[in-house]
N, C-alpha and C. Protein backbone atom coordinates (compact mmCIF):
# COMPACT_ATOMS: atom_id res chain seq x y z
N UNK A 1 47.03 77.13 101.08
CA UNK A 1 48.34 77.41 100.51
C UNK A 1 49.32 77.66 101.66
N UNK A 2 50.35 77.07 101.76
CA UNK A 2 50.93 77.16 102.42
C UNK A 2 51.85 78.69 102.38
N UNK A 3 52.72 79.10 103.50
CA UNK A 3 53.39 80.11 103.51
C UNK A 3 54.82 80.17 104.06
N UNK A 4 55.82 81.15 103.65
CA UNK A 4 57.00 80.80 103.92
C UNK A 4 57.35 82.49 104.60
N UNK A 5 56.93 82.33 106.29
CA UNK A 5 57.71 83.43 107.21
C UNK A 5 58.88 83.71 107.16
N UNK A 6 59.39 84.88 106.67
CA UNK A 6 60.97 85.16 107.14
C UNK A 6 61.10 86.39 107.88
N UNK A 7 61.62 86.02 108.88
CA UNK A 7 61.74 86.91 109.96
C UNK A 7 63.34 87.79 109.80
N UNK A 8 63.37 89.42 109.41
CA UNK A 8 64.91 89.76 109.73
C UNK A 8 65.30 90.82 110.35
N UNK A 9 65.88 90.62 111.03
CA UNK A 9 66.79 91.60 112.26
C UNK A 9 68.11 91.34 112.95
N UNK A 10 68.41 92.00 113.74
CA UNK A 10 69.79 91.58 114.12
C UNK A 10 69.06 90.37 115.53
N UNK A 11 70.49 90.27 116.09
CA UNK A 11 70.25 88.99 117.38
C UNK A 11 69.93 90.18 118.35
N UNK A 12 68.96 89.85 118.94
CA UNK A 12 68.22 89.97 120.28
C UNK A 12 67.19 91.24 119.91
N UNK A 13 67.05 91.37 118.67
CA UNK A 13 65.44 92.08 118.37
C UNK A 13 64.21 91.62 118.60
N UNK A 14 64.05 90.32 118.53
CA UNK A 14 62.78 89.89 119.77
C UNK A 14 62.20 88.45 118.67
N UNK A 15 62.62 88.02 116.99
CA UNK A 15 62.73 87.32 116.31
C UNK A 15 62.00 85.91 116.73
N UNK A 16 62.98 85.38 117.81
CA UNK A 16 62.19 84.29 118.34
C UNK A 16 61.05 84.16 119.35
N UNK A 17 61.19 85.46 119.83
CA UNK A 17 59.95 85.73 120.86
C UNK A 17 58.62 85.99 120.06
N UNK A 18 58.99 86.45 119.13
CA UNK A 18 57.74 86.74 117.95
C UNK A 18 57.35 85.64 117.82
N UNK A 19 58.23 84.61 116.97
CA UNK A 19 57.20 83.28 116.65
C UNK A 19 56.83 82.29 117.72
N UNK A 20 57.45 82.10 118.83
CA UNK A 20 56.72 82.00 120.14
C UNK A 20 55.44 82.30 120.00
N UNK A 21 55.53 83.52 120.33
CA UNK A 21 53.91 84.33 120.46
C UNK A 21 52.42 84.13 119.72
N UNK A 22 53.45 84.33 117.45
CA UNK A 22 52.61 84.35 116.80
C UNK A 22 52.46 83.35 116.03
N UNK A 23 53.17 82.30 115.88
CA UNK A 23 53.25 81.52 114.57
C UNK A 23 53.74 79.64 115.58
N UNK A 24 54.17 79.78 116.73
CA UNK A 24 54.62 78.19 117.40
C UNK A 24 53.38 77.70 117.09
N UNK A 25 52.01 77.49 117.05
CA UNK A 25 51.16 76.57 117.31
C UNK A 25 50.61 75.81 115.55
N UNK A 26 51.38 77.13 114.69
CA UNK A 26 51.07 76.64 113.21
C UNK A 26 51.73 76.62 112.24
N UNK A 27 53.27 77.09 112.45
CA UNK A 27 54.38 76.98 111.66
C UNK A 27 55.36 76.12 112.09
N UNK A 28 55.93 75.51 110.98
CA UNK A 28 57.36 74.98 111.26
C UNK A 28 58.06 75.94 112.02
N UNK A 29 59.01 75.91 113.28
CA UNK A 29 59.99 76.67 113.44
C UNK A 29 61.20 76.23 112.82
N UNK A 30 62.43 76.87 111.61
CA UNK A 30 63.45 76.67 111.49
C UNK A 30 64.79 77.65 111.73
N UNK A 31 65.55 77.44 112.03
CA UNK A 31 66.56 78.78 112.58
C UNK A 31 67.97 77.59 112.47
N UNK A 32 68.76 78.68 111.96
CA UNK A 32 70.15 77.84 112.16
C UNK A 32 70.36 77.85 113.49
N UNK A 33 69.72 78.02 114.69
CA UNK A 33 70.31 78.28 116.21
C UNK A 33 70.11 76.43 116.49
N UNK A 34 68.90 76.05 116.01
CA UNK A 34 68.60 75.04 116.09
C UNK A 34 69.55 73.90 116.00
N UNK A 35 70.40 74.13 114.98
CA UNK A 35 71.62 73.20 114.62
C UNK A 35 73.06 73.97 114.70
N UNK A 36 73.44 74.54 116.19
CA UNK A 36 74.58 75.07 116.55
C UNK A 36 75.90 74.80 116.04
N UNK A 37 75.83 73.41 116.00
CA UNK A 37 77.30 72.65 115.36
C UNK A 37 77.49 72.07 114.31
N UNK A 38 76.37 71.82 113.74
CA UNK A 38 75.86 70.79 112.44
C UNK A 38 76.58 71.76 111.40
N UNK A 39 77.56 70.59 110.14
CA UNK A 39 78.31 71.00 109.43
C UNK A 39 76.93 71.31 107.94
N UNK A 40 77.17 72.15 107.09
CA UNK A 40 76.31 72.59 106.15
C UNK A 40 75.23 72.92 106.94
N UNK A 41 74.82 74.12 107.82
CA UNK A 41 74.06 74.74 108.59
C UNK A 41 73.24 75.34 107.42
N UNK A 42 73.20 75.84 106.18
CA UNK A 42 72.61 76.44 105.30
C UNK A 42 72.15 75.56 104.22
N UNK A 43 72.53 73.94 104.35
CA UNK A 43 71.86 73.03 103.24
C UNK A 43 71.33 72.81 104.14
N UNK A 44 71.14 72.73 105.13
CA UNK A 44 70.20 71.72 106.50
C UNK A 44 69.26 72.75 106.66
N UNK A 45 69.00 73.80 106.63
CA UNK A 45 67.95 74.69 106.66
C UNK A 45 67.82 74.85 105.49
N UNK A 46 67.81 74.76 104.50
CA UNK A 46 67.16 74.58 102.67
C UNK A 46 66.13 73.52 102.57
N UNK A 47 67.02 72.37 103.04
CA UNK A 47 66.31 70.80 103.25
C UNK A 47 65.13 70.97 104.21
N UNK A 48 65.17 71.74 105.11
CA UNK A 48 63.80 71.53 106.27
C UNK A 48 62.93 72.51 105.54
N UNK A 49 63.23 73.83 105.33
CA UNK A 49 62.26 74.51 104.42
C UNK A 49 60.98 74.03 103.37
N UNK A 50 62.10 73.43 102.51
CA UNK A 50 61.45 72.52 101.34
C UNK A 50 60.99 71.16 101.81
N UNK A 51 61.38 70.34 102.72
CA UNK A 51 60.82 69.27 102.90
C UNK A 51 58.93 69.68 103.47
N UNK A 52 59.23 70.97 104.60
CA UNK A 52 58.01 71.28 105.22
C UNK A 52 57.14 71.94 104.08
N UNK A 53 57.62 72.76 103.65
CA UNK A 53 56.55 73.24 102.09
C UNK A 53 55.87 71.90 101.03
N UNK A 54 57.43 71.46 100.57
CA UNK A 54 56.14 70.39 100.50
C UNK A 54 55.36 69.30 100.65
N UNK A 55 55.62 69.64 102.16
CA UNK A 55 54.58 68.80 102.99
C UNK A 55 53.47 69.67 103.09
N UNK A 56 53.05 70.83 102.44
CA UNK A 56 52.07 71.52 102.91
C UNK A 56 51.88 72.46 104.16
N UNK A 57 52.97 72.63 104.73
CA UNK A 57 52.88 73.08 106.62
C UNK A 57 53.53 74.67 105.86
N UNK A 58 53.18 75.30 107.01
CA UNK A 58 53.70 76.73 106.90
C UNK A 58 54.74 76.44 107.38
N UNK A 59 55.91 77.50 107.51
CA UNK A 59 57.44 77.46 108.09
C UNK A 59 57.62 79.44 108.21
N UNK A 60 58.29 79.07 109.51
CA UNK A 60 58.95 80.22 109.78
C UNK A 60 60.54 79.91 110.00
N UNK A 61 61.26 81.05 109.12
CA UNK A 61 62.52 80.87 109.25
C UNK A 61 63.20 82.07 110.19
N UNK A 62 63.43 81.79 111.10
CA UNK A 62 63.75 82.65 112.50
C UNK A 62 65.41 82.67 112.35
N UNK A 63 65.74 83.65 111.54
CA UNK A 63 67.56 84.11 111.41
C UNK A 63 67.16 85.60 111.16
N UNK A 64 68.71 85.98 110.90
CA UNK A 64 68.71 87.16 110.72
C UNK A 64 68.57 87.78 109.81
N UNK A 65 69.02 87.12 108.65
CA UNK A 65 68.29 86.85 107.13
C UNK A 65 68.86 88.11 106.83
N UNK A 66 70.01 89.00 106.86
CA UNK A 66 70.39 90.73 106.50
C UNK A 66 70.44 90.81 105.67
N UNK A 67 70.47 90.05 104.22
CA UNK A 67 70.73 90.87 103.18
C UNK A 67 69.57 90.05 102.36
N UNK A 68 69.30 91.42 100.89
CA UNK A 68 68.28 91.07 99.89
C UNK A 68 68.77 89.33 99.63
N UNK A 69 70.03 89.14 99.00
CA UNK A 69 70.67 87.92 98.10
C UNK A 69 69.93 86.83 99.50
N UNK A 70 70.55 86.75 100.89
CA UNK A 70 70.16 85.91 101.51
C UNK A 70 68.24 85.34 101.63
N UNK A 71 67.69 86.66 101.39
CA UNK A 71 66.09 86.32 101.81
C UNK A 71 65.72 85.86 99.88
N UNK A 72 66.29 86.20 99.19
CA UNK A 72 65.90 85.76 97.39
C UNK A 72 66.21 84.14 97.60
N UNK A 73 67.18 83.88 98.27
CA UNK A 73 67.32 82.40 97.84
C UNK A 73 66.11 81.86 98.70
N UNK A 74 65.69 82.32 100.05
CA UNK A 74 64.43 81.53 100.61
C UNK A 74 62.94 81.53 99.87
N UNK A 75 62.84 82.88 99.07
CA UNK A 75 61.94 83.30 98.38
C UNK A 75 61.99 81.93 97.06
N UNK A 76 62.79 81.70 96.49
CA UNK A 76 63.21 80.87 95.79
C UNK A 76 62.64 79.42 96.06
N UNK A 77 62.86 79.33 97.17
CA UNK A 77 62.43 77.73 97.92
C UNK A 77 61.20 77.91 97.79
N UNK A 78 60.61 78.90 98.36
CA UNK A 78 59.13 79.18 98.46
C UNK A 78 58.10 78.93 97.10
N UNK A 79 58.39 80.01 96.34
CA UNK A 79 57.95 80.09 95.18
C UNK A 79 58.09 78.42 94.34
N UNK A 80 59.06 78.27 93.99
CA UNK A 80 58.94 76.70 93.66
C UNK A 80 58.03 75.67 94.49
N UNK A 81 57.47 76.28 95.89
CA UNK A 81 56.39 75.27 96.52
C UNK A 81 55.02 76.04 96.59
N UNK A 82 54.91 77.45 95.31
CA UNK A 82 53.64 77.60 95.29
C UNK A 82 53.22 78.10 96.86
N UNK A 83 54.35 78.94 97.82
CA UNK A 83 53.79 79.48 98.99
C UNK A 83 53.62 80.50 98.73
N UNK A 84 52.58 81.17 99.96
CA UNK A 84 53.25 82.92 99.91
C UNK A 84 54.04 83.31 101.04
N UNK A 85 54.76 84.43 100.63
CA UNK A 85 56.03 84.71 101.20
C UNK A 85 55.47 85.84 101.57
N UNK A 86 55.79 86.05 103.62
CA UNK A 86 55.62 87.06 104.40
C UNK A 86 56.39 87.16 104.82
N UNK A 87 57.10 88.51 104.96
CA UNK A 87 58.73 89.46 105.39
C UNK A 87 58.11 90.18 106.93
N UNK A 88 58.86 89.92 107.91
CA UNK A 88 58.56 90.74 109.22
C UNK A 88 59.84 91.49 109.26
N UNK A 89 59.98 92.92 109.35
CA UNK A 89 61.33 93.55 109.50
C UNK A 89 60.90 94.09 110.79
N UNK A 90 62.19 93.62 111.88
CA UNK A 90 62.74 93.92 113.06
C UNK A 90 63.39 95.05 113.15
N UNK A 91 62.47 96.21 112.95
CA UNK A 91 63.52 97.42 113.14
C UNK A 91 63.13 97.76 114.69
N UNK A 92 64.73 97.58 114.90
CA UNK A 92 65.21 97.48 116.85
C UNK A 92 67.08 98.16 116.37
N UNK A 93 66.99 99.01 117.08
CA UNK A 93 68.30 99.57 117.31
C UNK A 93 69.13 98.73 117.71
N UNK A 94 70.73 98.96 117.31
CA UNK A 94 71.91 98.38 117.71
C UNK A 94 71.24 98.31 119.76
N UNK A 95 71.46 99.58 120.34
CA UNK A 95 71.29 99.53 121.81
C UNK A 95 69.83 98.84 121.94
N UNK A 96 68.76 98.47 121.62
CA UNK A 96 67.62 98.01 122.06
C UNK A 96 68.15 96.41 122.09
N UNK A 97 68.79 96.24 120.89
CA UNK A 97 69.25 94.60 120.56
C UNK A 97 70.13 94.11 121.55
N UNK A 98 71.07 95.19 122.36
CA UNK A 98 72.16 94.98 122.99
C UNK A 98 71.55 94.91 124.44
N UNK A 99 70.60 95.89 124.60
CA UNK A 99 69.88 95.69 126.24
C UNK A 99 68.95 94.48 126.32
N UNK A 100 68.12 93.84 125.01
CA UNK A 100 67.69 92.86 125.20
C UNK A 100 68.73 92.01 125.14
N UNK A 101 69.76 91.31 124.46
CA UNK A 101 70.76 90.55 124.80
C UNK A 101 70.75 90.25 126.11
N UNK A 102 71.42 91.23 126.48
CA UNK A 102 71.74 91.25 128.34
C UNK A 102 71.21 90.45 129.40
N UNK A 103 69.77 90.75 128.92
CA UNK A 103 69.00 90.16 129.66
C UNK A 103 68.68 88.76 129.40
N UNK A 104 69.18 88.19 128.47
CA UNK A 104 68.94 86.63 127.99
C UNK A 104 70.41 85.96 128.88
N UNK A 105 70.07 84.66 129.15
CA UNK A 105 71.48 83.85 129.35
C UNK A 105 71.58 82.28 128.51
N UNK A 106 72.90 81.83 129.01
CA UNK A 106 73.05 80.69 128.61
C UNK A 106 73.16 80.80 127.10
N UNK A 107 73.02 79.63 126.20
CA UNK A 107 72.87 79.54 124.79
C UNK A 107 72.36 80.67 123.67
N UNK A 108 71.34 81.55 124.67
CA UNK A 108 70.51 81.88 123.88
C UNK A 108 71.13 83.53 123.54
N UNK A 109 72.36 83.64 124.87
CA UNK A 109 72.94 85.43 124.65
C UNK A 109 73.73 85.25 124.03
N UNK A 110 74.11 86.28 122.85
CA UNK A 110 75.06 86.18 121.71
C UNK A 110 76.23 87.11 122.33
N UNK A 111 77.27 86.91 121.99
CA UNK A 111 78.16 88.29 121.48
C UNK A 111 77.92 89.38 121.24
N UNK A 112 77.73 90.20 122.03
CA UNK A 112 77.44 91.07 121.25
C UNK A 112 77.42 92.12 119.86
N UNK A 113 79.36 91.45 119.52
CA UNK A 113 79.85 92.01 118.37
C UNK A 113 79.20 91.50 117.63
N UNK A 114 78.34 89.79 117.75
CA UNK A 114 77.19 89.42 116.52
C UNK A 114 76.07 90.50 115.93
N UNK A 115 75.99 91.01 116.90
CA UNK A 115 74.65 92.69 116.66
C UNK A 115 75.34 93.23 115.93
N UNK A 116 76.44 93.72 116.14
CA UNK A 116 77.39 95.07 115.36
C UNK A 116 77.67 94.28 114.04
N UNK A 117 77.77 93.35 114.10
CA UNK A 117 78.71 92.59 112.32
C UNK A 117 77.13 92.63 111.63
N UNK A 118 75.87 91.99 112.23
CA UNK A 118 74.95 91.57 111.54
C UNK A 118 74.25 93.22 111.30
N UNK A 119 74.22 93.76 112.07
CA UNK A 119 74.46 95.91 111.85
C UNK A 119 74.52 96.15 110.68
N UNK A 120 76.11 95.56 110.51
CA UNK A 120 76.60 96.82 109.24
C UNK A 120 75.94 95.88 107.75
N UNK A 121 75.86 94.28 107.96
CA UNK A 121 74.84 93.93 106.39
C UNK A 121 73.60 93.92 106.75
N UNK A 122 72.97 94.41 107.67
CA UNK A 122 71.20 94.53 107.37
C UNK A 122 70.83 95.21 106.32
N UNK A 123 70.24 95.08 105.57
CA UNK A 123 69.26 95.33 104.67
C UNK A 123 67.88 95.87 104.63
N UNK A 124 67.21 96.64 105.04
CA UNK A 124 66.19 96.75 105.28
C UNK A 124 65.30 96.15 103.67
N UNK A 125 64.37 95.57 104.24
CA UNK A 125 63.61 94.65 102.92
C UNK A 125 62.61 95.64 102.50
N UNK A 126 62.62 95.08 101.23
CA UNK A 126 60.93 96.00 100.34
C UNK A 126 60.35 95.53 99.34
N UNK A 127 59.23 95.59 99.69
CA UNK A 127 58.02 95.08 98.90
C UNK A 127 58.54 95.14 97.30
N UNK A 128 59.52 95.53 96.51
CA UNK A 128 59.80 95.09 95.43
C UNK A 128 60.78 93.71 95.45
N UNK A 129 61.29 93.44 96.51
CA UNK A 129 62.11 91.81 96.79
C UNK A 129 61.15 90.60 96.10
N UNK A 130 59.96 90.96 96.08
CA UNK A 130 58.64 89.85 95.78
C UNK A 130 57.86 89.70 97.25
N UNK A 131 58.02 90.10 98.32
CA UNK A 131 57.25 89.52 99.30
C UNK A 131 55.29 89.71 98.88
N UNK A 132 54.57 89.18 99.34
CA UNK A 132 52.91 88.77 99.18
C UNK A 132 52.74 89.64 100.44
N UNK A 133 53.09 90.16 101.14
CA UNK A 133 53.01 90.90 102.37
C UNK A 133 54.45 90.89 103.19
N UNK A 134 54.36 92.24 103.76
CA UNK A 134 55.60 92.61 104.48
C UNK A 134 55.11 93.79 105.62
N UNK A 135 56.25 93.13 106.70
CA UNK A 135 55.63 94.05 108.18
C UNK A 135 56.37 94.77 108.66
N UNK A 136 56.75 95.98 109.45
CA UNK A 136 57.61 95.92 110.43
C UNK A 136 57.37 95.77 111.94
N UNK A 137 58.39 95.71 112.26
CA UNK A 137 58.19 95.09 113.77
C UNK A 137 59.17 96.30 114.51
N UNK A 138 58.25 96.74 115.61
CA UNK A 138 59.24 98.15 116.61
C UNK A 138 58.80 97.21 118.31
N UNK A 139 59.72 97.56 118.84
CA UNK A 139 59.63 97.61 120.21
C UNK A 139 58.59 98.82 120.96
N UNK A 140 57.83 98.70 121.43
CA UNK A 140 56.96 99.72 122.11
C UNK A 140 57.93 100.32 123.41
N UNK A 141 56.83 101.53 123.76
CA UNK A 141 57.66 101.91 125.23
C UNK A 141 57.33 100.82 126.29
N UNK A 142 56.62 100.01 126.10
CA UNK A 142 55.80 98.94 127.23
C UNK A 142 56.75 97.47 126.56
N UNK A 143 57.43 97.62 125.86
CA UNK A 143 58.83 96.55 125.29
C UNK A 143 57.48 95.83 124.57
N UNK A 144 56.42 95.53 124.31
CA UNK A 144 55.46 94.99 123.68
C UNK A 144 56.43 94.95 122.08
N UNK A 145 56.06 93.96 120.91
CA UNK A 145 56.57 93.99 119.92
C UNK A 145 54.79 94.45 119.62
N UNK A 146 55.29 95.87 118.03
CA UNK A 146 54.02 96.16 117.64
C UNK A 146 54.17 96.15 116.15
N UNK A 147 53.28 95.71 115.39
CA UNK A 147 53.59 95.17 114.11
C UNK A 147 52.53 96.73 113.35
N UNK A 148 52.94 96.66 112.47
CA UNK A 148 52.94 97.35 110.67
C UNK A 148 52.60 97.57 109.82
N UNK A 149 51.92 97.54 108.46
CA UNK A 149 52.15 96.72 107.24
C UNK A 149 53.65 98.37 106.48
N UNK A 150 54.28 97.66 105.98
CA UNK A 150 55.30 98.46 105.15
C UNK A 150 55.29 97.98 104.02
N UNK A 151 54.80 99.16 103.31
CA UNK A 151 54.64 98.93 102.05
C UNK A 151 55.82 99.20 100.97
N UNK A 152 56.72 100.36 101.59
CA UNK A 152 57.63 100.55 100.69
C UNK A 152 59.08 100.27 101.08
């Protein structure tokens, strides 16, 4: 059975370094970063979702995903392809998000006011949204990402 990852936190909580780590060798990666300029950035990530589900492949959707309404409509895609749906919550402080920023360049460092706007609609997710499993994700003192299960 296939599965539908949604990863949410603000920019530079560690999101793409995660599926790097845990999920590049067996999930789709999809992220609107992927398609920077591409007009309908949110039908073009609907379309890759669902095309990869049902093709059978797992998918991770690597955004920031802040609010319940935004992660229901992916849940949505999912469920209509018969996946299960796993929630990783990136709880990383405004300043943890902002010192990792820093340290990124080129394409990949945001604005920082992107942290502060995507801040004030985070959502923290919960196991009544529908997720089949849900995690959180903290930064260690060794910057290691250390995972969870959160149940409520």
């Amino acid at each position: 059975m296939p599965e539908l990852v949604i990863l949410i936190g603000l920019p530079g909580a560690g999101k793409t370094t995660f599926y790097r780590e845990r999920f590049a060798a067996t999930h789709v990666h999809v992220s609107k970063d992927l398609w920077p300029n591409a007009a309908g950035r949110e039908a073009r990530q609907r379309r890759a979702i669902d095309e990869a589900l049902a093709a059978g492949a797992s998918v991770v959707v690597d955004n920031t995903n802040p609010s319940a309404a935004d992660r229901a409509a992916l849940m949505e895609l999912a469920r209509a392809r018969n996946a299960r749906v796993i929630g990783y919550f990136f709880d990383v402080s405004t300043r943890a998000a902002v010192a990792r920023n820093a340290a990124r360049s080129g394409r990949e460092k945001v604005p920082n006011v992107a942290i502060f706007t995507v801040a004030k609609r985070l959502q923290p997710p919960t196991i009544a949204e529908g997720y089949d499993e849900l995690f959180r994700v903290e930064i260690g003192e060794d910057r290691a990402l250390k995972v969870s299960p959160l149940s409520a």
